[in-house]
PDB file of N, CA and C in Angstrom:
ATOM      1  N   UNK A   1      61.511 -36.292  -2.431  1.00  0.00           N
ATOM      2  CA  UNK A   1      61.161 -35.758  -1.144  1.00  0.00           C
ATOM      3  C   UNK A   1      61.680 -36.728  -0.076  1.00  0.00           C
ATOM      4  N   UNK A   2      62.724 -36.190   1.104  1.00  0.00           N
ATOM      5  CA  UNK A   2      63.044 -36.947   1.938  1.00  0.00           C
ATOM      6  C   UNK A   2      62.068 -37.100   2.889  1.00  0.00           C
ATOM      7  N   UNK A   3      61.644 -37.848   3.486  1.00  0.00           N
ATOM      8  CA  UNK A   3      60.559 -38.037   4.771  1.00  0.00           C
ATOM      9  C   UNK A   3      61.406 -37.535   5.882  1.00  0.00           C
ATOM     10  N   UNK A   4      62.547 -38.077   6.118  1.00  0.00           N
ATOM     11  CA  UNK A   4      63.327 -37.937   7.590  1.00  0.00           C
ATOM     12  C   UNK A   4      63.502 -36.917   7.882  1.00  0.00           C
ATOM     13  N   UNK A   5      63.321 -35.736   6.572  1.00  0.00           N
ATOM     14  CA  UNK A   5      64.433 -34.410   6.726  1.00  0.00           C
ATOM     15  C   UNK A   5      63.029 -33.599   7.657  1.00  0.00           C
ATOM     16  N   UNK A   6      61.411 -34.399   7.715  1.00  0.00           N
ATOM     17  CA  UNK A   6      60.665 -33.433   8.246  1.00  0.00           C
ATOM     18  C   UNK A   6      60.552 -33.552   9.231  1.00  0.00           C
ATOM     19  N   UNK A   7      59.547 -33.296  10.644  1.00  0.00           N
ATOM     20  CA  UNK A   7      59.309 -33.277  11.541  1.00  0.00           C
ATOM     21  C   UNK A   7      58.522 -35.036  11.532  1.00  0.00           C
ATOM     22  N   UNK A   8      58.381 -34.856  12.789  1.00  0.00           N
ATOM     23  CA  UNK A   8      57.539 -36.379  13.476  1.00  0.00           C
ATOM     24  C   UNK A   8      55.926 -35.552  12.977  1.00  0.00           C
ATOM     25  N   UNK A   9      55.308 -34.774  13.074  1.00  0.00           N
ATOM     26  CA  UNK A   9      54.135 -34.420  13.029  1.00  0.00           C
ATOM     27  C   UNK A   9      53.843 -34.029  11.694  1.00  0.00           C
ATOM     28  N   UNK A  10      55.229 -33.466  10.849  1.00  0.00           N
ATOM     29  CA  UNK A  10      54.950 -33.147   9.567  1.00  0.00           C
ATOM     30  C   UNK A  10      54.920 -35.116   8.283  1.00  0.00           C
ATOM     31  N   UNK A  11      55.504 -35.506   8.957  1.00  0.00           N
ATOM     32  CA  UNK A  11      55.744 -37.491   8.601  1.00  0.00           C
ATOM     33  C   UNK A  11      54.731 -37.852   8.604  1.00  0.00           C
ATOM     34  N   UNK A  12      53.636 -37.519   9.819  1.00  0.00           N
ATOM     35  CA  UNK A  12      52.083 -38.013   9.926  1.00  0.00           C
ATOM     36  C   UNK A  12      51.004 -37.703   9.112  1.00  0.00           C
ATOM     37  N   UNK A  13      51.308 -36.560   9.004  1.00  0.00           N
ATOM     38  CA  UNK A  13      50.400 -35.824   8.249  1.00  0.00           C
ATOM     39  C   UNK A  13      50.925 -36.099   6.536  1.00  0.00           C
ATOM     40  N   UNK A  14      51.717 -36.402   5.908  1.00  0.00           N
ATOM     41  CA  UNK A  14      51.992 -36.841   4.847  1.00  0.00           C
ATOM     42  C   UNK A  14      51.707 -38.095   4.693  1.00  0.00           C
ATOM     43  N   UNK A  15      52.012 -39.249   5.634  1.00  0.00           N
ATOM     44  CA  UNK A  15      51.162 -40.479   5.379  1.00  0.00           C
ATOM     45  C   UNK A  15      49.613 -40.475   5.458  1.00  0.00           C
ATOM     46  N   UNK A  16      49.210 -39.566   6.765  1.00  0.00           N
ATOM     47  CA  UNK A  16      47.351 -39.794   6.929  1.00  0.00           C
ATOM     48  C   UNK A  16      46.947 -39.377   5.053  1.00  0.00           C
ATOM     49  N   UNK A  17      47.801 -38.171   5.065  1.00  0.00           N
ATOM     50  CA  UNK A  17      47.376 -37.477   3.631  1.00  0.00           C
ATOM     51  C   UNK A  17      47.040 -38.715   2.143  1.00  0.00           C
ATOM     52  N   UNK A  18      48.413 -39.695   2.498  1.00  0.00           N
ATOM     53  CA  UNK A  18      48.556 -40.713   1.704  1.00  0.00           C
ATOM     54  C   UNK A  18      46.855 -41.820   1.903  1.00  0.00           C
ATOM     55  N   UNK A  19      46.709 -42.315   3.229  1.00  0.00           N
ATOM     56  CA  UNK A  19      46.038 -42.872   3.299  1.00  0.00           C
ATOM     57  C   UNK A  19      44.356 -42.663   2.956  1.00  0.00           C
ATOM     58  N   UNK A  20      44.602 -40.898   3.317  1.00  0.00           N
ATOM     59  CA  UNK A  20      43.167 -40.701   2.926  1.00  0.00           C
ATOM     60  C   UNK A  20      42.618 -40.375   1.146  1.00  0.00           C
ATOM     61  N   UNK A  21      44.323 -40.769   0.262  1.00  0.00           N
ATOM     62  CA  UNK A  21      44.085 -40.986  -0.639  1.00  0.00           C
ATOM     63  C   UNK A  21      43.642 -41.943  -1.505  1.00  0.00           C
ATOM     64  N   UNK A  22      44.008 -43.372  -0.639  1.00  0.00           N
ATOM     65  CA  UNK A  22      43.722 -44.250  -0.858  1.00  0.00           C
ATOM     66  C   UNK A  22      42.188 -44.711  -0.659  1.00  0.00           C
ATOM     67  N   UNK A  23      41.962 -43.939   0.650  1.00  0.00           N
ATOM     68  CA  UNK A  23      40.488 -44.694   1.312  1.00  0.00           C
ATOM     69  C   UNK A  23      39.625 -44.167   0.512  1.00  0.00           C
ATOM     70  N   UNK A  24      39.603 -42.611  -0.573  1.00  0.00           N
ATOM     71  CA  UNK A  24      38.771 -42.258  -1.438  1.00  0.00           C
ATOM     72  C   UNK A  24      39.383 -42.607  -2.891  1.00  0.00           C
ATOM     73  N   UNK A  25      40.090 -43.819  -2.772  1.00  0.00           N
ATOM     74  CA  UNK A  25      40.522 -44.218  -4.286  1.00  0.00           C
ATOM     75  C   UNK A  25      40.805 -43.123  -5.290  1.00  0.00           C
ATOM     76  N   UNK A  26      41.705 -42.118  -4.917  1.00  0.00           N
ATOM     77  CA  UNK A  26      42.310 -40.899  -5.400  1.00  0.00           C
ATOM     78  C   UNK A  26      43.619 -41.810  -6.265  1.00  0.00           C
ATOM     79  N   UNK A  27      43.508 -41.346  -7.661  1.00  0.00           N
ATOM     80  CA  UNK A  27      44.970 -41.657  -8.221  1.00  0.00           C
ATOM     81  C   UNK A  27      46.463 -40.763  -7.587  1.00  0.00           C
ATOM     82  N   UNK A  28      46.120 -39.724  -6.943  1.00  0.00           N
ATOM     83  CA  UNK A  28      47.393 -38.726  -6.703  1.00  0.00           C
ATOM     84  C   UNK A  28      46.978 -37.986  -4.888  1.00  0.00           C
ATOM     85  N   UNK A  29      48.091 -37.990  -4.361  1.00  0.00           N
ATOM     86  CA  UNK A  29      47.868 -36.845  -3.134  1.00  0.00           C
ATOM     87  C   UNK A  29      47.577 -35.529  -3.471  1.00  0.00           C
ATOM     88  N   UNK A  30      46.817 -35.071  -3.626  1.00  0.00           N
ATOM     89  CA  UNK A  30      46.138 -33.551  -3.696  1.00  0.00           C
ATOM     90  C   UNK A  30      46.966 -32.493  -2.184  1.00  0.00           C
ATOM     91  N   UNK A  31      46.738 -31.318  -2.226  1.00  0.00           N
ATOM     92  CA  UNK A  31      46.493 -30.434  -1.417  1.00  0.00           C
ATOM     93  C   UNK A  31      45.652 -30.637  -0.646  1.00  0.00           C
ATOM     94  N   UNK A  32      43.647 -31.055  -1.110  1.00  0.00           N
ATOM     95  CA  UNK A  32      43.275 -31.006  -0.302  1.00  0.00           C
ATOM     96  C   UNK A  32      43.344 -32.047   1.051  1.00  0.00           C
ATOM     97  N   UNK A  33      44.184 -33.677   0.642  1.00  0.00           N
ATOM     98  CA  UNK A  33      44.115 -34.360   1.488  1.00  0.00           C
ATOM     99  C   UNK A  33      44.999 -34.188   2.604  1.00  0.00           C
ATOM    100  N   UNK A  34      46.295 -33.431   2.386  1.00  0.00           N
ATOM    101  CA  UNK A  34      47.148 -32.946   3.177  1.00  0.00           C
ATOM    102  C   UNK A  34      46.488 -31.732   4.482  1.00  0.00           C
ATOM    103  N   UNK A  35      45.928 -30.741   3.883  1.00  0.00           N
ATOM    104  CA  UNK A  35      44.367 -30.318   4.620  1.00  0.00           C
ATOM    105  C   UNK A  35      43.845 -31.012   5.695  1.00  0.00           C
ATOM    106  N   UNK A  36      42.876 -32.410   5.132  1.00  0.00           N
ATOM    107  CA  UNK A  36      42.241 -32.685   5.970  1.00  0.00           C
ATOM    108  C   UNK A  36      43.026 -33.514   7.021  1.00  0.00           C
ATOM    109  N   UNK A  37      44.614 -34.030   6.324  1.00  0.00           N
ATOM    110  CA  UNK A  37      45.070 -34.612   7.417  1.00  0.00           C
ATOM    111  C   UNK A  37      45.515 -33.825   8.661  1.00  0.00           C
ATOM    112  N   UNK A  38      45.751 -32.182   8.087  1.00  0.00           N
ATOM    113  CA  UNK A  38      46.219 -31.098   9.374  1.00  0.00           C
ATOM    114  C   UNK A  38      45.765 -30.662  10.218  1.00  0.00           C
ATOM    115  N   UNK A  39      44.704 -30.935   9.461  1.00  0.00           N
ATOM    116  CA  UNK A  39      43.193 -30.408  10.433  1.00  0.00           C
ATOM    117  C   UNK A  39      42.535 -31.406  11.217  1.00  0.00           C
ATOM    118  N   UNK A  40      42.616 -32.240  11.113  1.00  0.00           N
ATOM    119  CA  UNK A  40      42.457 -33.688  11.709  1.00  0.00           C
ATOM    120  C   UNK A  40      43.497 -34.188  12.674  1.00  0.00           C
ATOM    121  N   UNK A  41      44.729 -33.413  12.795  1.00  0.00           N
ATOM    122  CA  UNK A  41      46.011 -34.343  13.442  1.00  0.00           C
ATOM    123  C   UNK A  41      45.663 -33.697  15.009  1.00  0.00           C
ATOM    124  N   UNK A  42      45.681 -34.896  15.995  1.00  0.00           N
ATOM    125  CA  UNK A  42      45.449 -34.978  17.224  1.00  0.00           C
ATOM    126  C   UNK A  42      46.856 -34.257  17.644  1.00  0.00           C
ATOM    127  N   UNK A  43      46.962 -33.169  18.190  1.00  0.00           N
ATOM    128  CA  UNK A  43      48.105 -32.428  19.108  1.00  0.00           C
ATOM    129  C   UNK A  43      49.094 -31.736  17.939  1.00  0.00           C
ATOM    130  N   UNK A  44      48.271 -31.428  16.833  1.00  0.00           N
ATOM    131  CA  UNK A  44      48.841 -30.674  15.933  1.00  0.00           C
ATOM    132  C   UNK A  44      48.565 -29.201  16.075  1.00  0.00           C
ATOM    133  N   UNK A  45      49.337 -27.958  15.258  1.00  0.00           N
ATOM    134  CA  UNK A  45      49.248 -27.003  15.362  1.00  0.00           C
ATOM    135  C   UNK A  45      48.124 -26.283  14.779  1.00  0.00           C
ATOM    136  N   UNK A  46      47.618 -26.646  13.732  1.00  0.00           N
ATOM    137  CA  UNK A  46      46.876 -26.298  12.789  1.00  0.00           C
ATOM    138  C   UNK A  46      45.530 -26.085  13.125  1.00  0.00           C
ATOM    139  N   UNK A  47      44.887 -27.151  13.961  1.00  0.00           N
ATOM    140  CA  UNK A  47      42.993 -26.881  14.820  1.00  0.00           C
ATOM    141  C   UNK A  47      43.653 -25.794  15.712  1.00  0.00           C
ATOM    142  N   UNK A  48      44.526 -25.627  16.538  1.00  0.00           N
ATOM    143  CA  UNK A  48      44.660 -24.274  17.303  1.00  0.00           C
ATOM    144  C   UNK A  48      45.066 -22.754  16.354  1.00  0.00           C
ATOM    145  N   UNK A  49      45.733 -23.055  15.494  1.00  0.00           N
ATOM    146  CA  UNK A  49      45.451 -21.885  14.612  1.00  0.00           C
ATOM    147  C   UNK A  49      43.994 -21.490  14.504  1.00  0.00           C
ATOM    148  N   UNK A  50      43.554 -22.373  13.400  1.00  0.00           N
ATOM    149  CA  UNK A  50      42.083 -22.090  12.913  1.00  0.00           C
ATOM    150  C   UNK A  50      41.259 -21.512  14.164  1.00  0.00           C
ATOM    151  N   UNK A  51      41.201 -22.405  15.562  1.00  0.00           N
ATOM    152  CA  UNK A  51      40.416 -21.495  16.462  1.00  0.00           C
ATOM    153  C   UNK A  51      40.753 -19.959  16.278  1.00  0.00           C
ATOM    154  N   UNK A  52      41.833 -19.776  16.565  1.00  0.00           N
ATOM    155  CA  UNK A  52      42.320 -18.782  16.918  1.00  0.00           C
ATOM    156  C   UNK A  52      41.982 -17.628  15.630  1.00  0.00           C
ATOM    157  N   UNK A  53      41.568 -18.118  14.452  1.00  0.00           N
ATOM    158  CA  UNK A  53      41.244 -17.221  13.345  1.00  0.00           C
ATOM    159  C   UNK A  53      39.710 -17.763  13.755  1.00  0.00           C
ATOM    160  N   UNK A  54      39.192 -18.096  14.758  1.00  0.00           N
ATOM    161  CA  UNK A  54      37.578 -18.289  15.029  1.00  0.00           C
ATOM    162  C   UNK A  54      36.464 -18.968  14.269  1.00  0.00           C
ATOM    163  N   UNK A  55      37.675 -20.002  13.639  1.00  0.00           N
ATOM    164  CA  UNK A  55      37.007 -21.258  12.733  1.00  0.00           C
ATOM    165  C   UNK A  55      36.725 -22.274  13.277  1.00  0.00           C
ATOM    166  N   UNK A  56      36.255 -23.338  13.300  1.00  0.00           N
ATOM    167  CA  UNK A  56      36.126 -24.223  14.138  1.00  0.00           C
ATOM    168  C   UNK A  56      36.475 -25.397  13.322  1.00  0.00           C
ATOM    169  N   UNK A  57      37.763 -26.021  13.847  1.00  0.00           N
ATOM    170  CA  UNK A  57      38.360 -26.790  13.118  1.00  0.00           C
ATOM    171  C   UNK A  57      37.790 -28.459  12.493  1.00  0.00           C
ATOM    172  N   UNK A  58      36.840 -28.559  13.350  1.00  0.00           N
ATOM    173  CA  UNK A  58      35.450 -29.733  13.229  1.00  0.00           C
ATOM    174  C   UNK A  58      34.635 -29.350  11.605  1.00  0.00           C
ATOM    175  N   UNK A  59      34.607 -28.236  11.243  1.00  0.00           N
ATOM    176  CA  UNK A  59      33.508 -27.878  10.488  1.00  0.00           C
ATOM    177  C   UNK A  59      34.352 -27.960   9.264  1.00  0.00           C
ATOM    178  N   UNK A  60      35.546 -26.954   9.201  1.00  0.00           N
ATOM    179  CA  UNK A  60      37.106 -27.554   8.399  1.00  0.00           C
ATOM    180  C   UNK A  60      37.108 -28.577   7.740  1.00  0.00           C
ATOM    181  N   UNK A  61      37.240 -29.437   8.445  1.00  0.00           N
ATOM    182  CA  UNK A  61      37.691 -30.356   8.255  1.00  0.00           C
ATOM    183  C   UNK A  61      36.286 -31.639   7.582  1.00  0.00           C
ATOM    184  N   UNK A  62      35.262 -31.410   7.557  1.00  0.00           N
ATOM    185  CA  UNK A  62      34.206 -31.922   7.248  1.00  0.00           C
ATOM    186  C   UNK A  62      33.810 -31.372   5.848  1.00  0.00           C
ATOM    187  N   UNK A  63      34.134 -29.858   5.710  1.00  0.00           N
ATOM    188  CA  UNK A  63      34.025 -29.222   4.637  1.00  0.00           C
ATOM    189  C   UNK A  63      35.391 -29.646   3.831  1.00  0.00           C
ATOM    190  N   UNK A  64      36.124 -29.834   3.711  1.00  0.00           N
ATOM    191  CA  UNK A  64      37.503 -30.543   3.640  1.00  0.00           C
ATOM    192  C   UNK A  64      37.271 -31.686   2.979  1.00  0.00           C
ATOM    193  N   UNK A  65      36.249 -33.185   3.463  1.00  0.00           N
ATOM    194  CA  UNK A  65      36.810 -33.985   3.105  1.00  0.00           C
ATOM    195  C   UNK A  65      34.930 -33.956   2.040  1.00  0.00           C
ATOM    196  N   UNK A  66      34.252 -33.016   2.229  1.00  0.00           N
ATOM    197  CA  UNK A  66      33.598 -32.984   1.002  1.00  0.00           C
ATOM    198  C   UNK A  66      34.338 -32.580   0.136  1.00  0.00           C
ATOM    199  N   UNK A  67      35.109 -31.927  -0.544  1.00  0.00           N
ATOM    200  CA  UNK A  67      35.904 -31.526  -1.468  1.00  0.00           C
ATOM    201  C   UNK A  67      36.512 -32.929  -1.443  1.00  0.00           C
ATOM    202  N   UNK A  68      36.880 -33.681  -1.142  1.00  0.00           N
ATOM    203  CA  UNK A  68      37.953 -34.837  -1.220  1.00  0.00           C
ATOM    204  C   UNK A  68      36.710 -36.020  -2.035  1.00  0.00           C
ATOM    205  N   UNK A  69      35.436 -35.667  -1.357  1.00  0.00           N
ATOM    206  CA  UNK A  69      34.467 -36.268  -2.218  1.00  0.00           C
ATOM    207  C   UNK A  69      34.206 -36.174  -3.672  1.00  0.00           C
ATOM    208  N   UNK A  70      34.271 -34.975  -3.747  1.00  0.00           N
ATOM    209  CA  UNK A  70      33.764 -34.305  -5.107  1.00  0.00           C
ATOM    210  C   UNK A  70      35.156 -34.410  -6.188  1.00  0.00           C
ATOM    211  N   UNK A  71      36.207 -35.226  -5.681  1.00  0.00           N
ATOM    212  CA  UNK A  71      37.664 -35.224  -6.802  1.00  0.00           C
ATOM    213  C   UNK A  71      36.676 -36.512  -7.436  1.00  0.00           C
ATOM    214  N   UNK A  72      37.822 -36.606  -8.819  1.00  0.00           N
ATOM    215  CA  UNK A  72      37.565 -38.571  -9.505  1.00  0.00           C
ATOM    216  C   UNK A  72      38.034 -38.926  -8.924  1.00  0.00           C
ATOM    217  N   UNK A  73      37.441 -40.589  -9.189  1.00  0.00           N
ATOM    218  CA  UNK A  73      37.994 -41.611  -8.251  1.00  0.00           C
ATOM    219  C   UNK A  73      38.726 -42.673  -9.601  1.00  0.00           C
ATOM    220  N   UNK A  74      39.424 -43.438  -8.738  1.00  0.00           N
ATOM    221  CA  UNK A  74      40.034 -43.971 -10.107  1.00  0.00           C
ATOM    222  C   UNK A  74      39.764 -45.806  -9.460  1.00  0.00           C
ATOM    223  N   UNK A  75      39.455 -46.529 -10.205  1.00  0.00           N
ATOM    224  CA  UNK A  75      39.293 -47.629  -9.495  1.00  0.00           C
ATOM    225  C   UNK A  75      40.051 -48.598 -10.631  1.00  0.00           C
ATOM    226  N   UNK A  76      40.072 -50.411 -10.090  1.00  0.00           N
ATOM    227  CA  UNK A  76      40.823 -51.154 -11.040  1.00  0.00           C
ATOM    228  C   UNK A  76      42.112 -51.462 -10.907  1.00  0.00           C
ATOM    229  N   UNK A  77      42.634 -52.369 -11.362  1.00  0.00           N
ATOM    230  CA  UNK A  77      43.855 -53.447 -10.772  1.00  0.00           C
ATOM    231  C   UNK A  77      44.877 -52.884 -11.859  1.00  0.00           C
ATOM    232  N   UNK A  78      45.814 -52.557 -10.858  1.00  0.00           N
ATOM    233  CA  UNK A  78      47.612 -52.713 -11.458  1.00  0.00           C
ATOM    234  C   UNK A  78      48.033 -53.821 -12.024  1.00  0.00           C
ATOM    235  N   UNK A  79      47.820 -53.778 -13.941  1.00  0.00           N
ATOM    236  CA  UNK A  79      48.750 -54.846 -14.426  1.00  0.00           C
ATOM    237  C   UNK A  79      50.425 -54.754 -13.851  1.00  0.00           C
ATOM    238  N   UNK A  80      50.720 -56.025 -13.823  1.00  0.00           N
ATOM    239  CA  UNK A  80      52.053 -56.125 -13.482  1.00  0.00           C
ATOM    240  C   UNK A  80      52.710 -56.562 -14.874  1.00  0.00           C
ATOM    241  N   UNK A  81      53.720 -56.220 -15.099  1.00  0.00           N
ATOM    242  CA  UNK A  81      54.705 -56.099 -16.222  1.00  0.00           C
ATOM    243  C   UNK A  81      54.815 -57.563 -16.335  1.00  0.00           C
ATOM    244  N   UNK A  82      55.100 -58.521 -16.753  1.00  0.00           N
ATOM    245  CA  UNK A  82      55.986 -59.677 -17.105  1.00  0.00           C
ATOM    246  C   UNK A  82      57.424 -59.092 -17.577  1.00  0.00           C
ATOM    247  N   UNK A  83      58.108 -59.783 -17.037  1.00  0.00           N
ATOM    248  CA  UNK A  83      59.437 -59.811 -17.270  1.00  0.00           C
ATOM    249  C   UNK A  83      60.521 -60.657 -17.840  1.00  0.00           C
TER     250      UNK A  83
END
């Protein structure tokens, strides 16, 4: 996957996605973290959609990162190879 080939807003939302994989010690980026990062992105398209389907993108996104709760968590240190 090239990063450059996407947008500036689509770049953000693939790192927040990254980070909020990390901050719930997720072994892999899911779907749902990409989610909460869209729904979460300040001057993104995605909370004005959802209004507009008469969701409220606050509630989304809270319901969102309970699901991000409820994945495994994977915890524990990366052996490094000797070489």
């Amino acid at each position: 996957m090239n990063l450059n080939k996407f947008t500036e807003k689509a770049q953000e939302a693939v790192m927040t996605a990254q980070n909020l994989a990390s901050e719930f010690n997720h072994s892999e980026i899911v779907p749902e973290h990409l989610l909460v990062a869209l729904v979460e992105q300040s001057g993104g398209i995605v909370p004005s959609i959802l209004r507009k389907l008469t969701l409220e993108p606050a509630r989304v996104a809270q319901e969102s990162r309970a699901l991000l709760k409820s994945l495994p968590q994977a915890y524990g240190k990366i052996k490094k190879k000797r070489v």
